[in-house]
Protein backbone atom coordinates (compact mmCIF):
# COMPACT_ATOMS: atom_id res chain seq x y z
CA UNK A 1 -61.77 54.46 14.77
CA UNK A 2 -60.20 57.25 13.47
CA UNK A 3 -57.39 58.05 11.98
CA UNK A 4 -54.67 59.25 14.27
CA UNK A 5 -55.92 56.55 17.26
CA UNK A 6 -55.25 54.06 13.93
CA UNK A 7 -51.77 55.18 12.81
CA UNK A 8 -50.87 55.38 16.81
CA UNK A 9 -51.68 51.94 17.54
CA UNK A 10 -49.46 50.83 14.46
CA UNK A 11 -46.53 52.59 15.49
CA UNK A 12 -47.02 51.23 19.16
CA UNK A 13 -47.00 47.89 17.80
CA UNK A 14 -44.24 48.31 15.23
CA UNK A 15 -42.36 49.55 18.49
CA UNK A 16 -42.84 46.90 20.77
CA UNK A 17 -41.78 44.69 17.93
CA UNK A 18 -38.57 45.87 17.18
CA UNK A 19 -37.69 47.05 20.27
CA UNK A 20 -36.63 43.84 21.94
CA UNK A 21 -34.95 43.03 18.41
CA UNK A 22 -32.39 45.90 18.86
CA UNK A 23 -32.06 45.97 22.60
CA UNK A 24 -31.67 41.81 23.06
CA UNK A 25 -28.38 40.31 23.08
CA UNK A 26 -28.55 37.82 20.19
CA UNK A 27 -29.40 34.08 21.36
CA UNK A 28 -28.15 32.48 18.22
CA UNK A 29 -24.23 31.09 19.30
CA UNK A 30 -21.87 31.55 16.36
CA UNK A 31 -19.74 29.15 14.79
CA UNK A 32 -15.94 29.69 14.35
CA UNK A 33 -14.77 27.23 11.58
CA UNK A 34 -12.36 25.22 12.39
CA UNK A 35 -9.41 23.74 10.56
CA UNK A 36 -10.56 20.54 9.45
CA UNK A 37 -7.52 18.23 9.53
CA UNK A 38 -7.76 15.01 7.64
CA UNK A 39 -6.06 12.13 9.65
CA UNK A 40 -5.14 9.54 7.80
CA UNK A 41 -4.80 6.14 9.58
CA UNK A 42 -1.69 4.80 11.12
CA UNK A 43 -0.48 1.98 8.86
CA UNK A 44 1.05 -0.63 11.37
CA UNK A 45 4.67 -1.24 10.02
CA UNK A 46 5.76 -4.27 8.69
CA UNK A 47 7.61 -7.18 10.78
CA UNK A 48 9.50 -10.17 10.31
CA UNK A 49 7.61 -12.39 12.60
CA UNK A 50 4.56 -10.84 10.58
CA UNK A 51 6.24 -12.08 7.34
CA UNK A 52 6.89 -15.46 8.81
CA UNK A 53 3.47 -15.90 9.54
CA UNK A 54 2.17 -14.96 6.03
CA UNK A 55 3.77 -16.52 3.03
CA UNK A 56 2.69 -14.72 0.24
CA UNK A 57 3.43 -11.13 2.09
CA UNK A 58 6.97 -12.88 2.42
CA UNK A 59 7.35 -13.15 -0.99
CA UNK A 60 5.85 -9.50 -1.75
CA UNK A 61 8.57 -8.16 0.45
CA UNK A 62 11.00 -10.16 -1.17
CA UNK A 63 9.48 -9.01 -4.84
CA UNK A 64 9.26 -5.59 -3.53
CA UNK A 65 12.67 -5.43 -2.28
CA UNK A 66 14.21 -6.55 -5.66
CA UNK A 67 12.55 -4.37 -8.03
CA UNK A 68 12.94 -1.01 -5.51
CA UNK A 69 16.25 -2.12 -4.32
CA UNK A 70 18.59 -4.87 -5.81
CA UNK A 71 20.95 -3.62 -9.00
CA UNK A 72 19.63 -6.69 -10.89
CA UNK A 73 18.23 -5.59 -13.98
CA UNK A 74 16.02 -8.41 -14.93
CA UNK A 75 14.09 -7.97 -12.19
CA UNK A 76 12.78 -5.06 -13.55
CA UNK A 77 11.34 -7.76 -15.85
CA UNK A 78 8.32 -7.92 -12.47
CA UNK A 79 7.99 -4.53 -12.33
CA UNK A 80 4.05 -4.43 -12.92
CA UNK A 81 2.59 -4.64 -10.13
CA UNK A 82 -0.97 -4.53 -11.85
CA UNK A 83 -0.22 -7.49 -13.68
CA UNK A 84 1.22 -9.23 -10.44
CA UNK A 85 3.32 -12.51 -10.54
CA UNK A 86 3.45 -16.28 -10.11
CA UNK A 87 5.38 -18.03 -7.84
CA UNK A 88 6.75 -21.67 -8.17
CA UNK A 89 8.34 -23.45 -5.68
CA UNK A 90 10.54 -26.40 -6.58
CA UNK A 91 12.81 -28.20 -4.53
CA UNK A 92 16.65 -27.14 -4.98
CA UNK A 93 19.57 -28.55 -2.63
CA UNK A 94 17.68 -29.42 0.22
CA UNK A 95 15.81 -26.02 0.30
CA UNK A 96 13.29 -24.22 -1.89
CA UNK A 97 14.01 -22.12 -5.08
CA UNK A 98 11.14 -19.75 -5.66
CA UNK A 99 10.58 -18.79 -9.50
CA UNK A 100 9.33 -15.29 -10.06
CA UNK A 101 7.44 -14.99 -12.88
CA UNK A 102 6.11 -11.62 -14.19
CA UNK A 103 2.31 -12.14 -14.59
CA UNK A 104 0.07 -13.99 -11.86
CA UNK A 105 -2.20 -15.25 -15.08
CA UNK A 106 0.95 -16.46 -17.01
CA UNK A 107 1.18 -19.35 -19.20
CA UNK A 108 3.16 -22.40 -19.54
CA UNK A 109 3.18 -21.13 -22.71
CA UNK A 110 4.27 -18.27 -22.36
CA UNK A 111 7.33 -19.40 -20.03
CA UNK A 112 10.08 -19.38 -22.62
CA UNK A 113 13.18 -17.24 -20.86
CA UNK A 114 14.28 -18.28 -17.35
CA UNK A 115 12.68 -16.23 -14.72
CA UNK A 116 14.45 -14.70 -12.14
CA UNK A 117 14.29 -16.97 -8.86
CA UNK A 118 15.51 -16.07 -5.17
CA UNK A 119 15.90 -18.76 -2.19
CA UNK A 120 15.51 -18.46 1.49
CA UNK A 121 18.41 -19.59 3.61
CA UNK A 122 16.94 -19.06 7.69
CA UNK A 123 16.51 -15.07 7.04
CA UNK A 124 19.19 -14.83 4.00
CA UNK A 125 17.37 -14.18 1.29
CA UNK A 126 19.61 -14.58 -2.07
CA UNK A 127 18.32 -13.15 -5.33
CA UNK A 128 19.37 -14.73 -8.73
CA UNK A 129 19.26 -13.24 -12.33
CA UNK A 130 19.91 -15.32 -15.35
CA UNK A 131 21.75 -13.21 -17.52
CA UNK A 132 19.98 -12.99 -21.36
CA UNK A 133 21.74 -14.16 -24.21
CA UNK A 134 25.30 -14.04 -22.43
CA UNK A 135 27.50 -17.03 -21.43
CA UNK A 136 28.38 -15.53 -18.36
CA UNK A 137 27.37 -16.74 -14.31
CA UNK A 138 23.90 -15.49 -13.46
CA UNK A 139 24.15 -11.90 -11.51
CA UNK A 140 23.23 -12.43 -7.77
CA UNK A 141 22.28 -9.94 -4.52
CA UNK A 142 22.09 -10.94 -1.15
CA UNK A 143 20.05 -9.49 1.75
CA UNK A 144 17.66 -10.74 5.08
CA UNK A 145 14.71 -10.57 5.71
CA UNK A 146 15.22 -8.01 8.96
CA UNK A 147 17.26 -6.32 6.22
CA UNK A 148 13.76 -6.22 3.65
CA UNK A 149 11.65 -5.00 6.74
CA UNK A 150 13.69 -2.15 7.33
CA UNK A 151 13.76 -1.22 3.92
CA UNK A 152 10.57 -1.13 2.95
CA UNK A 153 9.12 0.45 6.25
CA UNK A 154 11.69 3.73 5.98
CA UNK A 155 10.11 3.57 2.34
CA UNK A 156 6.57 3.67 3.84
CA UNK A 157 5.78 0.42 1.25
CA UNK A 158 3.62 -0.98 3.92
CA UNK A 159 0.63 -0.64 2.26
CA UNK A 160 1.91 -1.47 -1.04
CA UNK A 161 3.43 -4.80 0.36
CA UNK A 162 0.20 -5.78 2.27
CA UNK A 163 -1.88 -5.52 -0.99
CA UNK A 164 0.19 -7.34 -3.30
CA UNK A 165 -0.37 -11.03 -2.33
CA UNK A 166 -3.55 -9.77 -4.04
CA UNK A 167 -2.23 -10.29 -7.92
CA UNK A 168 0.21 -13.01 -6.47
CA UNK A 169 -0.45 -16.62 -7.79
CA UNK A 170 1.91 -19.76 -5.79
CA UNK A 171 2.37 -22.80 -7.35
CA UNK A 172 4.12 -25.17 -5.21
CA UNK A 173 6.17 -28.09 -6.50
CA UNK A 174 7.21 -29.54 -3.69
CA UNK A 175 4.40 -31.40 -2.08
């Protein structure tokens, strides 16, 4: 074969492969990014029939409520909500009087000052603070339950509410 029939078939079949490369209308489809948009999920608010239904969310409202939103100082006292808190229920004039103590792990022992306490009267919740080393009448706040819901919904606490019966220890006395 000689030489020029050589270098003449090469460049006929260079051609015919890069012909149709330049010429054809590419295939491939591109890809516009898109704003990604992260959604995050629609936390259902919280209700009072929902808090009737669930005991210890009741008193996590009620917790919540005081710490965020009463001007009772001690109950700044509850504050951590890592640590969490116990709950005892005792009788008290033919209702209940719930003891909030800072702590769900706490001790008898380690029970020495009186806690602050709130009681449930139909959807009047009342809030009591012993006042420390003073001879004075405990400090009190009172609010309701539709009152708590509200609140902590326009503070978007829902989530915050819903996991605390999670470091939230009840003792009932009354059974």
């Amino acid at each position: 074969m000689s030489k020029k029939i050589w270098v003449t078939s090469v460049m006929i079949i260079l051609a015919g492969l890069t012909l149709p490369a330049c010429g054809a209308k590419s295939t491939a489809t591109s890809h516009t990014p898109q704003p990604t948009t992260i959604t995050k999920p629609k936390i259902s608010p919280l209700t009072v029939s929902e808090l009737r239904h669930n005991e210890s969310l009741t008193y996590a409202a009620i917790i919540y409520f005081a710490i965020h939103h009463t001007k009772l100082p001690r109950w700044q006292e509850v504050a951590d909500m890592r640590a969490g808190w116990q709950v005892e229920i005792y009788p008290h004039q033919n209702r209940r009087k719930y003891l909030v103590w800072p702590d769900q792990h706490i001790t008898s022992a380690q029970k020495n000052l009186a806690p602050n306490w709130f009681t449930l009267k139909g959807q009047q919740v009342i809030y009591d603070s012993f006042i420390v080393h003073s001879f004075r009448k405990d400090q009190t706040a009172t609010t309701t339950l539709p009152k708590i819901v509200k609140q902590l919904n326009h503070d978007h606490a829902e989530k915050k509410v819903r996991h605390m019966p999670h470091n939230l220890a009840v003792v009932n006395h009354t059974k």
